[in-house]
Protein backbone atom coordinates (compact mmCIF):
# COMPACT_ATOMS: atom_id res chain seq x y z
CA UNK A 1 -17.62 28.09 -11.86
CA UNK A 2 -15.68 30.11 -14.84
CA UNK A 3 -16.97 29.98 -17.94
CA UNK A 4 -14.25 28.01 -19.46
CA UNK A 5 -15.04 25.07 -16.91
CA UNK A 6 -18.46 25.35 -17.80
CA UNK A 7 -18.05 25.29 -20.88
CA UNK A 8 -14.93 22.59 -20.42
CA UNK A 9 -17.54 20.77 -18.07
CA UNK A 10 -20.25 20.29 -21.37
CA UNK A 11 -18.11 19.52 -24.05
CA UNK A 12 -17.04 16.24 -21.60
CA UNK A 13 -20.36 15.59 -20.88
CA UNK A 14 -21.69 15.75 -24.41
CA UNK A 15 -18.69 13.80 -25.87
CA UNK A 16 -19.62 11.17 -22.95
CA UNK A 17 -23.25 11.43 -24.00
CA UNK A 18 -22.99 10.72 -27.50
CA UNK A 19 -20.69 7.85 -27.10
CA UNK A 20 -23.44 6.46 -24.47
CA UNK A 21 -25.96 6.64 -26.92
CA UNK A 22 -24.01 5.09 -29.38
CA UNK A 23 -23.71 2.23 -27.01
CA UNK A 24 -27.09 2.40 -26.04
CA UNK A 25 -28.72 2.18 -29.10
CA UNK A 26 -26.59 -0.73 -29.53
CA UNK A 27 -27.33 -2.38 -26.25
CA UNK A 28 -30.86 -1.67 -26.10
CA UNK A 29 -31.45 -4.15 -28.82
CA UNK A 30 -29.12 -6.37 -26.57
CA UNK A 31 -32.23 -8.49 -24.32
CA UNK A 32 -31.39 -10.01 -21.24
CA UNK A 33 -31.02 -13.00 -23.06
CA UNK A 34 -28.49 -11.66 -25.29
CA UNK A 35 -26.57 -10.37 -22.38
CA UNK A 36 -26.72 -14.01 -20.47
CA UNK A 37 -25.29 -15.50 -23.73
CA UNK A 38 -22.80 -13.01 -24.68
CA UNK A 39 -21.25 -12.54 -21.00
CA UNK A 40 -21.03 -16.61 -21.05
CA UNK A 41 -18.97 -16.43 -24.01
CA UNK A 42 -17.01 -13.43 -23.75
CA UNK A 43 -15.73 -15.52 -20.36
CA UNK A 44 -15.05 -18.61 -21.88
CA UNK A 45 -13.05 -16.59 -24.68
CA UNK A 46 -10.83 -14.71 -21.40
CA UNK A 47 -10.56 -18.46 -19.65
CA UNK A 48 -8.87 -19.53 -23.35
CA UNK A 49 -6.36 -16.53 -23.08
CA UNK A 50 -6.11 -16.26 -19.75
CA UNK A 51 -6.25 -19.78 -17.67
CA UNK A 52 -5.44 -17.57 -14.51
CA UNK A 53 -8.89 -16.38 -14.99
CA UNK A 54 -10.42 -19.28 -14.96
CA UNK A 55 -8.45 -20.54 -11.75
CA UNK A 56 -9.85 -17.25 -10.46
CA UNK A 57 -13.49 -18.18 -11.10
CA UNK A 58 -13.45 -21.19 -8.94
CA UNK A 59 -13.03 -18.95 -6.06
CA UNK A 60 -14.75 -15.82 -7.20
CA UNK A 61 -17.52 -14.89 -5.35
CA UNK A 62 -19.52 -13.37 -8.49
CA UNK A 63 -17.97 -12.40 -11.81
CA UNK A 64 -19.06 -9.18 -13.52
CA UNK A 65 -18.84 -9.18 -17.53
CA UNK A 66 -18.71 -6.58 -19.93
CA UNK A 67 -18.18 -8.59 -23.16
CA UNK A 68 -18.74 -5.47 -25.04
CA UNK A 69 -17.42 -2.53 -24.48
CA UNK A 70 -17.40 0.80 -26.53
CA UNK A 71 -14.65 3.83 -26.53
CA UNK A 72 -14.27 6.60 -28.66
CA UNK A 73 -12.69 9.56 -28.26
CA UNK A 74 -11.60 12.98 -30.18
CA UNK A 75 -9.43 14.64 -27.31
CA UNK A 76 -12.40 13.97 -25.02
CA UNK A 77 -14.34 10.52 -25.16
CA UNK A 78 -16.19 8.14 -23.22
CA UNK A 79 -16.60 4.58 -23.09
CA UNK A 80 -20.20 2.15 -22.67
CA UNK A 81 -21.11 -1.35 -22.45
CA UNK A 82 -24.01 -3.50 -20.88
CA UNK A 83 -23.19 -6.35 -18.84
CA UNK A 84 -24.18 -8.91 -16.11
CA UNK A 85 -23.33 -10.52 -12.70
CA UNK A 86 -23.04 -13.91 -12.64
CA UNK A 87 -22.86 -15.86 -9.97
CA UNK A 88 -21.92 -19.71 -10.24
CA UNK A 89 -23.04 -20.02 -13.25
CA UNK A 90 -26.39 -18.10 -13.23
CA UNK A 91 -26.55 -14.73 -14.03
CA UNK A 92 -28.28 -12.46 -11.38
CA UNK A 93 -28.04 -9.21 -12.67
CA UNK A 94 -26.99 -6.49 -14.96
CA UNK A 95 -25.10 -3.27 -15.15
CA UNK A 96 -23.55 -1.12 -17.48
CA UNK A 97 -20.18 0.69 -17.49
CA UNK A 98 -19.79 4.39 -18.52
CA UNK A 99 -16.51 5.74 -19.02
CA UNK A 100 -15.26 9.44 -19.46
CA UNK A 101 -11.91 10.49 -20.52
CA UNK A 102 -10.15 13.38 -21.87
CA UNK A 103 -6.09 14.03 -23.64
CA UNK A 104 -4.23 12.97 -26.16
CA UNK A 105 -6.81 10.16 -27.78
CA UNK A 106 -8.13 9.89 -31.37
CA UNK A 107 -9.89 6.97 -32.79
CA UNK A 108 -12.19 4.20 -31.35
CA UNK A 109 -12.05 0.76 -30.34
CA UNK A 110 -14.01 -2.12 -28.68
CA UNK A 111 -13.37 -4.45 -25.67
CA UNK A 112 -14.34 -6.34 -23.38
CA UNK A 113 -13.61 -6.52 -19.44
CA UNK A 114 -14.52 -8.95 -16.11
CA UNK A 115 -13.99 -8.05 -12.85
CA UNK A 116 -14.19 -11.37 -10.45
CA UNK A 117 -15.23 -10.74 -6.98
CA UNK A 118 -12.95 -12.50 -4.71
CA UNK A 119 -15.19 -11.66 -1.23
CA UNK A 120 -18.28 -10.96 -0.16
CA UNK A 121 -17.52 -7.60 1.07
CA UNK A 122 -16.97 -6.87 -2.88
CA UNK A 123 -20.33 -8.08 -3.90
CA UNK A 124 -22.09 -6.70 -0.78
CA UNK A 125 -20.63 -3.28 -2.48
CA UNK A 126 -21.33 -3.64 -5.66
CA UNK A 127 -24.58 -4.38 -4.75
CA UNK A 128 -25.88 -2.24 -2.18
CA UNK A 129 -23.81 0.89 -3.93
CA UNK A 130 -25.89 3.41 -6.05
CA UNK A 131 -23.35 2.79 -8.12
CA UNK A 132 -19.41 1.68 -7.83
CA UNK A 133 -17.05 3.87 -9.30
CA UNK A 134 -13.85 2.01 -9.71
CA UNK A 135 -10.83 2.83 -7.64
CA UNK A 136 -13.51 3.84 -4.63
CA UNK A 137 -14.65 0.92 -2.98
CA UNK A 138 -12.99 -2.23 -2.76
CA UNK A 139 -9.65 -2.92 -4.34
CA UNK A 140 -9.13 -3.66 -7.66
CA UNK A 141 -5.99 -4.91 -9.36
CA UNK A 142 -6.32 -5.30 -13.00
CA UNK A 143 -4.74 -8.23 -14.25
CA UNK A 144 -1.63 -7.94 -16.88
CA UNK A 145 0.46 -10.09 -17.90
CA UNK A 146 3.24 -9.75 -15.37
CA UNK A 147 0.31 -10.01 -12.80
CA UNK A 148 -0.85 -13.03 -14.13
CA UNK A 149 2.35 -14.59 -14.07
CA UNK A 150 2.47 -14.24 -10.32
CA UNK A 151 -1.10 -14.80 -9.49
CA UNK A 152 -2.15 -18.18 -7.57
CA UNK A 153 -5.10 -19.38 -5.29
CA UNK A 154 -2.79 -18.94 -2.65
CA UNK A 155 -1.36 -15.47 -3.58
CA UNK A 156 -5.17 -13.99 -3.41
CA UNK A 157 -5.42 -10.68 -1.56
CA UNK A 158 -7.33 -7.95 -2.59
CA UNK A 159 -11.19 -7.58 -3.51
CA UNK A 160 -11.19 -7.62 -7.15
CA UNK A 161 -9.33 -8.61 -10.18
CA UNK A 162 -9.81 -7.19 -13.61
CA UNK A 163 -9.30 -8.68 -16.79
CA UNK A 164 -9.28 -6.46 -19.99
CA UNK A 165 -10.11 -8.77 -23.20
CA UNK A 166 -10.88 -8.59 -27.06
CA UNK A 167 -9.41 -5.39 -27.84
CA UNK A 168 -10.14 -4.48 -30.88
CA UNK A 169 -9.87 -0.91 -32.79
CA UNK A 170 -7.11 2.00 -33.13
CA UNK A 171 -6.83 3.64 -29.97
CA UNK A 172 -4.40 2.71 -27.55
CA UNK A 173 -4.38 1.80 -23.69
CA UNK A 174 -7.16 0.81 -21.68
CA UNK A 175 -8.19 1.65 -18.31
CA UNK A 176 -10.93 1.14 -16.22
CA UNK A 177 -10.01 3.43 -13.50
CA UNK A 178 -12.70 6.00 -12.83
CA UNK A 179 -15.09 3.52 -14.16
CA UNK A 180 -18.90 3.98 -13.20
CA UNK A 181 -20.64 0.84 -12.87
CA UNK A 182 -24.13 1.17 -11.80
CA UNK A 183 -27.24 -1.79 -12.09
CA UNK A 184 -29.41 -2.08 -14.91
CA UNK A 185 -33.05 -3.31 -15.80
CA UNK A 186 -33.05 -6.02 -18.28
């Protein structure tokens, strides 16, 4: 490896670092308790702005919630949350979400996401994975709102659906793409 990767290759992972412990030191505080209650609301707050969401939980196999979310970025940034599976409506487990990014981005911003897993081949993956990077695996479409205009029980296809929720902050566009989510001990 050239130098200029290498030293390309650190700057990434420290910018990723610090923005993880950031997060961390955030979510650490955050029991399991915390998590249960937060991941409960942050749903019922996506079900309010997104009733295609909540038609989608009826079916889901398992949800998995992020209701908290971190990004921040200075040309290269990184995003973090803690979050849990829930399945019915008991949560069975938690993960977190680690994000690395680099271009034209300045600022920070919170969010939340869910991904609802539509078959048990999803869950079976998400499970049994060392951990899921999104985009490898099963399919996920993230929900906009041209998706959601055209999404039905009946029109159900693919693995996954995302929904991205409570953006806050000044940075613009969110993607999960190339998102590591791996499980946690809470």
């Amino acid at each position: 490896m050239h130098s200029i990767q290498r030293h390309f290759l650190a700057l990434i992972l420290a910018t990723v670092a610090i923005v993880a412990m950031g997060g961390m030191n955030q979510a650490q505080a955050a029991t399991a308790e915390n998590l249960d209650r937060d991941s409960q609301q942050a749903l019922q707050t996506l079900y309010q702005v997104q009733p295609v969401a909540q038609t989608l939980s009826k079916t889901a196999k398992a949800i998995l919630v992020f209701p908290n979310m971190i990004k921040a970025g200075l040309v290269f940034g990184g995003s973090y949350g803690e979050g849990a599976l829930i399945k019915g409506s008991t949560v069975v487990d938690y993960y977190n979400s680690v994000t690395g990014s680099w271009g034209l981005q300045i600022g920070a911003q919170s969010y939340g996401y869910a991904v609802f897993l539509m078959s048990d081949k999803a869950v079976n993956y998400l499970e049994t994975s060392k951990g899921w990077e999104i985009g490898v695996g099963p399919t996920v479409v993230v929900v906009d709102e041209g998706v959601a205009k055209n999404l039905s029980t009946s029109s159900l296809k693919d693995d996954a659906y995302a929904f991205i929720f409570s953006q806050q902050g000044l940075m613009a566009g969110i993607s999960i793409e190339g998102t590591k989510i791996s499980r946690i001990n809470r």
